[in-house]
C-alpha atoms as a PDB file:
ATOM      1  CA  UNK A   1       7.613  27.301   8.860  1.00  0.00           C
ATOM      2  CA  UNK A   2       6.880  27.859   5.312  1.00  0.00           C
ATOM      3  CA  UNK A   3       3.933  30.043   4.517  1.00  0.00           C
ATOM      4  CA  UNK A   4       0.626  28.301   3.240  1.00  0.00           C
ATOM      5  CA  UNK A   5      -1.032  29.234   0.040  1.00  0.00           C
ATOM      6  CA  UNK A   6      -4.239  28.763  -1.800  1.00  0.00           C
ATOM      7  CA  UNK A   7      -2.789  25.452  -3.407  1.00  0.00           C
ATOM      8  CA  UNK A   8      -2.069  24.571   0.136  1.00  0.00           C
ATOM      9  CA  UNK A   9      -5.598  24.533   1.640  1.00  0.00           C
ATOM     10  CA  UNK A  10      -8.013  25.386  -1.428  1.00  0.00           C
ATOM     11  CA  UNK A  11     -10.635  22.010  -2.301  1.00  0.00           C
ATOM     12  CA  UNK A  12      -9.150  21.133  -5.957  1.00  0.00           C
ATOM     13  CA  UNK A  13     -10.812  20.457  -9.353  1.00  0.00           C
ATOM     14  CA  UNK A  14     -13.908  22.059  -7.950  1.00  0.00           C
ATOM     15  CA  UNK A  15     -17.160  21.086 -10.140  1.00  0.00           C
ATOM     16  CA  UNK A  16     -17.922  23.923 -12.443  1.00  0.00           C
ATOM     17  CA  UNK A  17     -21.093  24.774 -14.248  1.00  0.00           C
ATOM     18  CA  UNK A  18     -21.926  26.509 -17.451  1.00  0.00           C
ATOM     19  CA  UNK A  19     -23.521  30.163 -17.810  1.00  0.00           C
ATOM     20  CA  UNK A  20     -26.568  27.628 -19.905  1.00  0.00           C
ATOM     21  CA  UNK A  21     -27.278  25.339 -16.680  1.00  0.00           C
ATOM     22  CA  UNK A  22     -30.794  25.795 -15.544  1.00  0.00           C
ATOM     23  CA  UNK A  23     -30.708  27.764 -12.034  1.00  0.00           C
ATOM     24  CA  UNK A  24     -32.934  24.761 -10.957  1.00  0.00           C
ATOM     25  CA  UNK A  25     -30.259  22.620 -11.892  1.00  0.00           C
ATOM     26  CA  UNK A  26     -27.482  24.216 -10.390  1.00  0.00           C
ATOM     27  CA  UNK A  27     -29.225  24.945  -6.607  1.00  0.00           C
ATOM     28  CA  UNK A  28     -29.755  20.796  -6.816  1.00  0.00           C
ATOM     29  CA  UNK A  29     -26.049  20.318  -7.612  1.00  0.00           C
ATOM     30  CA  UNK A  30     -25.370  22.991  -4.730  1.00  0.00           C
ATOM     31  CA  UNK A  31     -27.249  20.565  -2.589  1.00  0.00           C
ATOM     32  CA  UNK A  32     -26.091  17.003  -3.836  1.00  0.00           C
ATOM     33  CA  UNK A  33     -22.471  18.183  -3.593  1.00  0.00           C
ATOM     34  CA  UNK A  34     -22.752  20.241  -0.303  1.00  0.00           C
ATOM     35  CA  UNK A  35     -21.521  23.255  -1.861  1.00  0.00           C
ATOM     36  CA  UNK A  36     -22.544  26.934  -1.090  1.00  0.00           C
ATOM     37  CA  UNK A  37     -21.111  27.848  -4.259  1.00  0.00           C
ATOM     38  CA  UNK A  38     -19.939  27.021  -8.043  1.00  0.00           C
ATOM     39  CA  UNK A  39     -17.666  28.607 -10.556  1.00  0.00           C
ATOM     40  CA  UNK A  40     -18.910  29.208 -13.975  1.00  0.00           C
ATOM     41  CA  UNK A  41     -16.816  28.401 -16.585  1.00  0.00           C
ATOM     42  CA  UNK A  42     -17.310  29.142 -20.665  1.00  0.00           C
ATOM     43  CA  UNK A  43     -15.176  27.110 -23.387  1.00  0.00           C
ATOM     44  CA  UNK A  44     -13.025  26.842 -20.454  1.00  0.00           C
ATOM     45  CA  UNK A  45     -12.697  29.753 -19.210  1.00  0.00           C
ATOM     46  CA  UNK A  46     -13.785  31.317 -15.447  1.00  0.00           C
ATOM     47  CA  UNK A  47     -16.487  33.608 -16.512  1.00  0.00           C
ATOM     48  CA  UNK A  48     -17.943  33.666 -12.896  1.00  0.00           C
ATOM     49  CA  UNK A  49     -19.329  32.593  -9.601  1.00  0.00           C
ATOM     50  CA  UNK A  50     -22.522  31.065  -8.622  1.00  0.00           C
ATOM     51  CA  UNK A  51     -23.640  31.193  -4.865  1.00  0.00           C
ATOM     52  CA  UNK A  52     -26.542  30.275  -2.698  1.00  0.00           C
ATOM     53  CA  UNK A  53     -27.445  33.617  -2.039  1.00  0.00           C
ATOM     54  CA  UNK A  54     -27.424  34.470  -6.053  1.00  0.00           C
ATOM     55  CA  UNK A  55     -30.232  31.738  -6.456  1.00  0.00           C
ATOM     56  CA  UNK A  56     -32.010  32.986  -3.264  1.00  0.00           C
ATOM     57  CA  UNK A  57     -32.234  35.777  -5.300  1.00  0.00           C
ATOM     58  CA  UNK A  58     -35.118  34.683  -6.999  1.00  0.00           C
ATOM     59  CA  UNK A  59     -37.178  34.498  -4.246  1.00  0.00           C
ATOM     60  CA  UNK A  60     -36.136  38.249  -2.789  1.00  0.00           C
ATOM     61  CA  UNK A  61     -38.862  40.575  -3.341  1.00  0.00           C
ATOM     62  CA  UNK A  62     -37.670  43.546  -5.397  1.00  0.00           C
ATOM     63  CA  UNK A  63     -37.917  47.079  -4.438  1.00  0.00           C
ATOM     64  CA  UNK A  64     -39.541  49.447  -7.679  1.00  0.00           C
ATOM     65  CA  UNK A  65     -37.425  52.895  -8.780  1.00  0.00           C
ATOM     66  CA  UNK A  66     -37.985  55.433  -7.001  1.00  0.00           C
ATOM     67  CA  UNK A  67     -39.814  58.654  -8.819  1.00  0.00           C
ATOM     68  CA  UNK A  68     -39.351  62.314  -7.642  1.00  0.00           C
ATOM     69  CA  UNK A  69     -42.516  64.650  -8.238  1.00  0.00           C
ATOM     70  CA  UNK A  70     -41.050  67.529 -10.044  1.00  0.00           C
ATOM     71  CA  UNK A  71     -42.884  70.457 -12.232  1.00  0.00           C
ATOM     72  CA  UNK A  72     -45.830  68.289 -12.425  1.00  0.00           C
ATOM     73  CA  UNK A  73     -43.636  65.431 -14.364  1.00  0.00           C
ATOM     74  CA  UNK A  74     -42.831  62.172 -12.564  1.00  0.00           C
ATOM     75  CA  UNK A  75     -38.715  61.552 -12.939  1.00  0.00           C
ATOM     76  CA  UNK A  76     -37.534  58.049 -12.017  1.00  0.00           C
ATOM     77  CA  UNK A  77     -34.263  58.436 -10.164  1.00  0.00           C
ATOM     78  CA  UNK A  78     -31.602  56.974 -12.075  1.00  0.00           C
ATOM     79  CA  UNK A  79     -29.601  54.910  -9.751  1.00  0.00           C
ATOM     80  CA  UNK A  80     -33.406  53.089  -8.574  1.00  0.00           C
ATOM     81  CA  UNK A  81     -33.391  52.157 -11.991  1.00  0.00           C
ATOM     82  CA  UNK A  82     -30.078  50.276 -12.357  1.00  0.00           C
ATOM     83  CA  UNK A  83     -30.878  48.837  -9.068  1.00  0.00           C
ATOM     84  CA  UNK A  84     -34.320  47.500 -10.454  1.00  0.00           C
ATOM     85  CA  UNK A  85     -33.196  46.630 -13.783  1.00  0.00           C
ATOM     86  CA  UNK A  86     -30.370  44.214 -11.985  1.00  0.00           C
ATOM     87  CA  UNK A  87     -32.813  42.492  -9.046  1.00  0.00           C
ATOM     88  CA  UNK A  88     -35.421  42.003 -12.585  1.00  0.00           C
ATOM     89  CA  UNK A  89     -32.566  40.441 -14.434  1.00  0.00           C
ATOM     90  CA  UNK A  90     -31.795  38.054 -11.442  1.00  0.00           C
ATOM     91  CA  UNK A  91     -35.428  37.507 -10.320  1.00  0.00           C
ATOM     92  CA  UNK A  92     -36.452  36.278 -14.035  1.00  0.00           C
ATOM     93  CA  UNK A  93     -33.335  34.786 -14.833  1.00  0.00           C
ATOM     94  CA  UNK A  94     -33.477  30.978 -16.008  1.00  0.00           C
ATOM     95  CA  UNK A  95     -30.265  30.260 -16.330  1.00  0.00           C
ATOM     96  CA  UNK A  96     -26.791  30.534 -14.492  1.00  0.00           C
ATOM     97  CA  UNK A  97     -25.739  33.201 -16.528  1.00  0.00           C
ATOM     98  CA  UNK A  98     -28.414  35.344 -15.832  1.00  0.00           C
ATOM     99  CA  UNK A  99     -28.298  35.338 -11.918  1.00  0.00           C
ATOM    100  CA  UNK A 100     -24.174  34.019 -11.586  1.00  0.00           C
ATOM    101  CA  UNK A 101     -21.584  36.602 -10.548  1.00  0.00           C
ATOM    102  CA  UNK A 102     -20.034  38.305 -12.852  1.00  0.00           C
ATOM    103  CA  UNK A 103     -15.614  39.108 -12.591  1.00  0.00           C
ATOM    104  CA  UNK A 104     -15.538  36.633  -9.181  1.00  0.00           C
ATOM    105  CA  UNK A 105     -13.262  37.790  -6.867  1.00  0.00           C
ATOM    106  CA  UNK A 106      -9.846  34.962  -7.626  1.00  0.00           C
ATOM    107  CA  UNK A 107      -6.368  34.548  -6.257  1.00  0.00           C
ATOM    108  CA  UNK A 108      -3.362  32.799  -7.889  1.00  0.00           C
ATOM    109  CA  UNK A 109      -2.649  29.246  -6.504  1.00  0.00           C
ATOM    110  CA  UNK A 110       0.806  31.205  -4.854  1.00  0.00           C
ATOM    111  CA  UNK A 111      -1.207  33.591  -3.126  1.00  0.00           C
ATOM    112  CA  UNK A 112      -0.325  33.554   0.333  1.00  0.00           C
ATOM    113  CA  UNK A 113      -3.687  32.329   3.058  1.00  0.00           C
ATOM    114  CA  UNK A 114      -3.233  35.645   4.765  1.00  0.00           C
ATOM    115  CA  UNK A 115      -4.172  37.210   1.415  1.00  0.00           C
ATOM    116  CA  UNK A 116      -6.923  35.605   1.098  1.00  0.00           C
ATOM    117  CA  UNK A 117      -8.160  36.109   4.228  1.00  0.00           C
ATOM    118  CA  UNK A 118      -7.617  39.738   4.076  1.00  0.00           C
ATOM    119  CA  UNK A 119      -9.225  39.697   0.682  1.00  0.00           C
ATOM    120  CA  UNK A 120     -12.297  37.712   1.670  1.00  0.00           C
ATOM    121  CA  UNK A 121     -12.823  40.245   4.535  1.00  0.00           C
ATOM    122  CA  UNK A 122     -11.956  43.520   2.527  1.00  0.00           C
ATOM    123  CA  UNK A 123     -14.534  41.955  -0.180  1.00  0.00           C
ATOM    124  CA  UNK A 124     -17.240  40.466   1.391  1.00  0.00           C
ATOM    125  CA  UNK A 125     -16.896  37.197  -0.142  1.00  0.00           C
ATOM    126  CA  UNK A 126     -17.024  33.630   1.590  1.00  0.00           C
ATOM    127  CA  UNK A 127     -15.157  31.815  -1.299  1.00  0.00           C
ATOM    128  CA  UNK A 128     -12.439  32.362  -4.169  1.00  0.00           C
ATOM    129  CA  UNK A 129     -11.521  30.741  -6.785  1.00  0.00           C
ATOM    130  CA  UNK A 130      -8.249  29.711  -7.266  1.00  0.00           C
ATOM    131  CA  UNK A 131      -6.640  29.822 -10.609  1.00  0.00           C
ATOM    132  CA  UNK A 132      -3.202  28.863 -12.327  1.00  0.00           C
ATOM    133  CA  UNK A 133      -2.772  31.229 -15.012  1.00  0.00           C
ATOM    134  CA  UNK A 134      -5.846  31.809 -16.409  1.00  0.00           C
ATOM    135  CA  UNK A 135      -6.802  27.652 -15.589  1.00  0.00           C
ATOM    136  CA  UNK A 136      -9.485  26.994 -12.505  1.00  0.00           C
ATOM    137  CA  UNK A 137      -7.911  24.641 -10.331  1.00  0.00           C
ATOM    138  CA  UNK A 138      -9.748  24.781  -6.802  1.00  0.00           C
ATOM    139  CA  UNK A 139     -11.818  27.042  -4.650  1.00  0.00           C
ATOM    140  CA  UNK A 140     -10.999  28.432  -1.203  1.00  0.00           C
ATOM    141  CA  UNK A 141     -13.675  28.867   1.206  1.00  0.00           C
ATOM    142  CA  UNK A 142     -14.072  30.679   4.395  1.00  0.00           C
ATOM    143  CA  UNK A 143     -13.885  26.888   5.893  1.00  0.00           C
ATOM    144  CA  UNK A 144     -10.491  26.507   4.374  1.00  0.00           C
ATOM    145  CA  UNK A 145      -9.283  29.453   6.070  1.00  0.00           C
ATOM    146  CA  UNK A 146     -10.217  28.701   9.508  1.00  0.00           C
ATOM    147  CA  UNK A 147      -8.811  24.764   8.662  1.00  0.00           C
ATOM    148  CA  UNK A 148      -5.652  26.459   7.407  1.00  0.00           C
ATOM    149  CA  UNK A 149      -5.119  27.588  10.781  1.00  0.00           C
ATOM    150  CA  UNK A 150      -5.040  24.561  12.930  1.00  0.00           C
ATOM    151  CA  UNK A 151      -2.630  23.602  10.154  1.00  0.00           C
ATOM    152  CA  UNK A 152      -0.495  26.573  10.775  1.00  0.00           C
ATOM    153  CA  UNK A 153      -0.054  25.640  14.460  1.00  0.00           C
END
């Protein structure tokens, strides 16, 4: 039995939205297309990945920097700040850009379901886009995976 691959079992021409697209906008695509994700593409490129829990990201309360009392001076600890500065950007963020995913996790349309399963674990993802060269083509989700296997049988 030959072995099945992203092209095999991945949802094709997945919609795609632009880093511009209103975050409003994109959860109500989310929903009208029963999607838990999107892929973010720029002059037709995959610039990123869009999910449900980016957008429920605005409603997360964020956690403020931590500051260490020393020799009467008040030092914010540095890696409270990056922290902070990232939950702000994706808290006041209006657009897709500002709350998407940067560098997605992706696979090759060759790459082998195994692969991607393994990769989805090992990365804490539930979806990947799948890309021919440097073209999006479809999306793999965790759904895909678990289809794939009554496939396999």
């Amino acid at each position: 039995m030959a072995t099945l691959t992203a092209r095999d079992i991945m949802t094709p021409d997945p919609v795609a939205v632009a880093t511009s697209m209103t975050v409003t906008d994109a959860a109500r695509m989310m929903v009208d297309k029963r999607v838990g994700a999107l892929p973010v593409v720029d002059e037709g490129k995959l610039v990123g990945i869009v999910s449900e829990g980016d957008l429920i990201m605005q409603d997360v309360k964020m956690e403020f920097p931590t500051y260490i009392h020393l020799l009467d001076g008040l030092i914010m600890y540095p890696p409270a700040t990056a922290r902070f500065e990232s939950e702000l950007k994706k808290a006041i963020g209006a657009t897709v850009g500002d709350v998407m995913t940067s560098k997605p996790v992706i696979v090759q349309a060759d790459t082998s379901v195994e692969d991607i399963a393994t990769l989805m674990v090992d990365r804490d993802v539930s979806r990947v886009p799948v890309l021919e060269g440097e073209k999006l083509i479809g999306i793999v989700s965790k759904s895909d995976i678990v289809r794939s296997l009554i496939i396999g049988e």
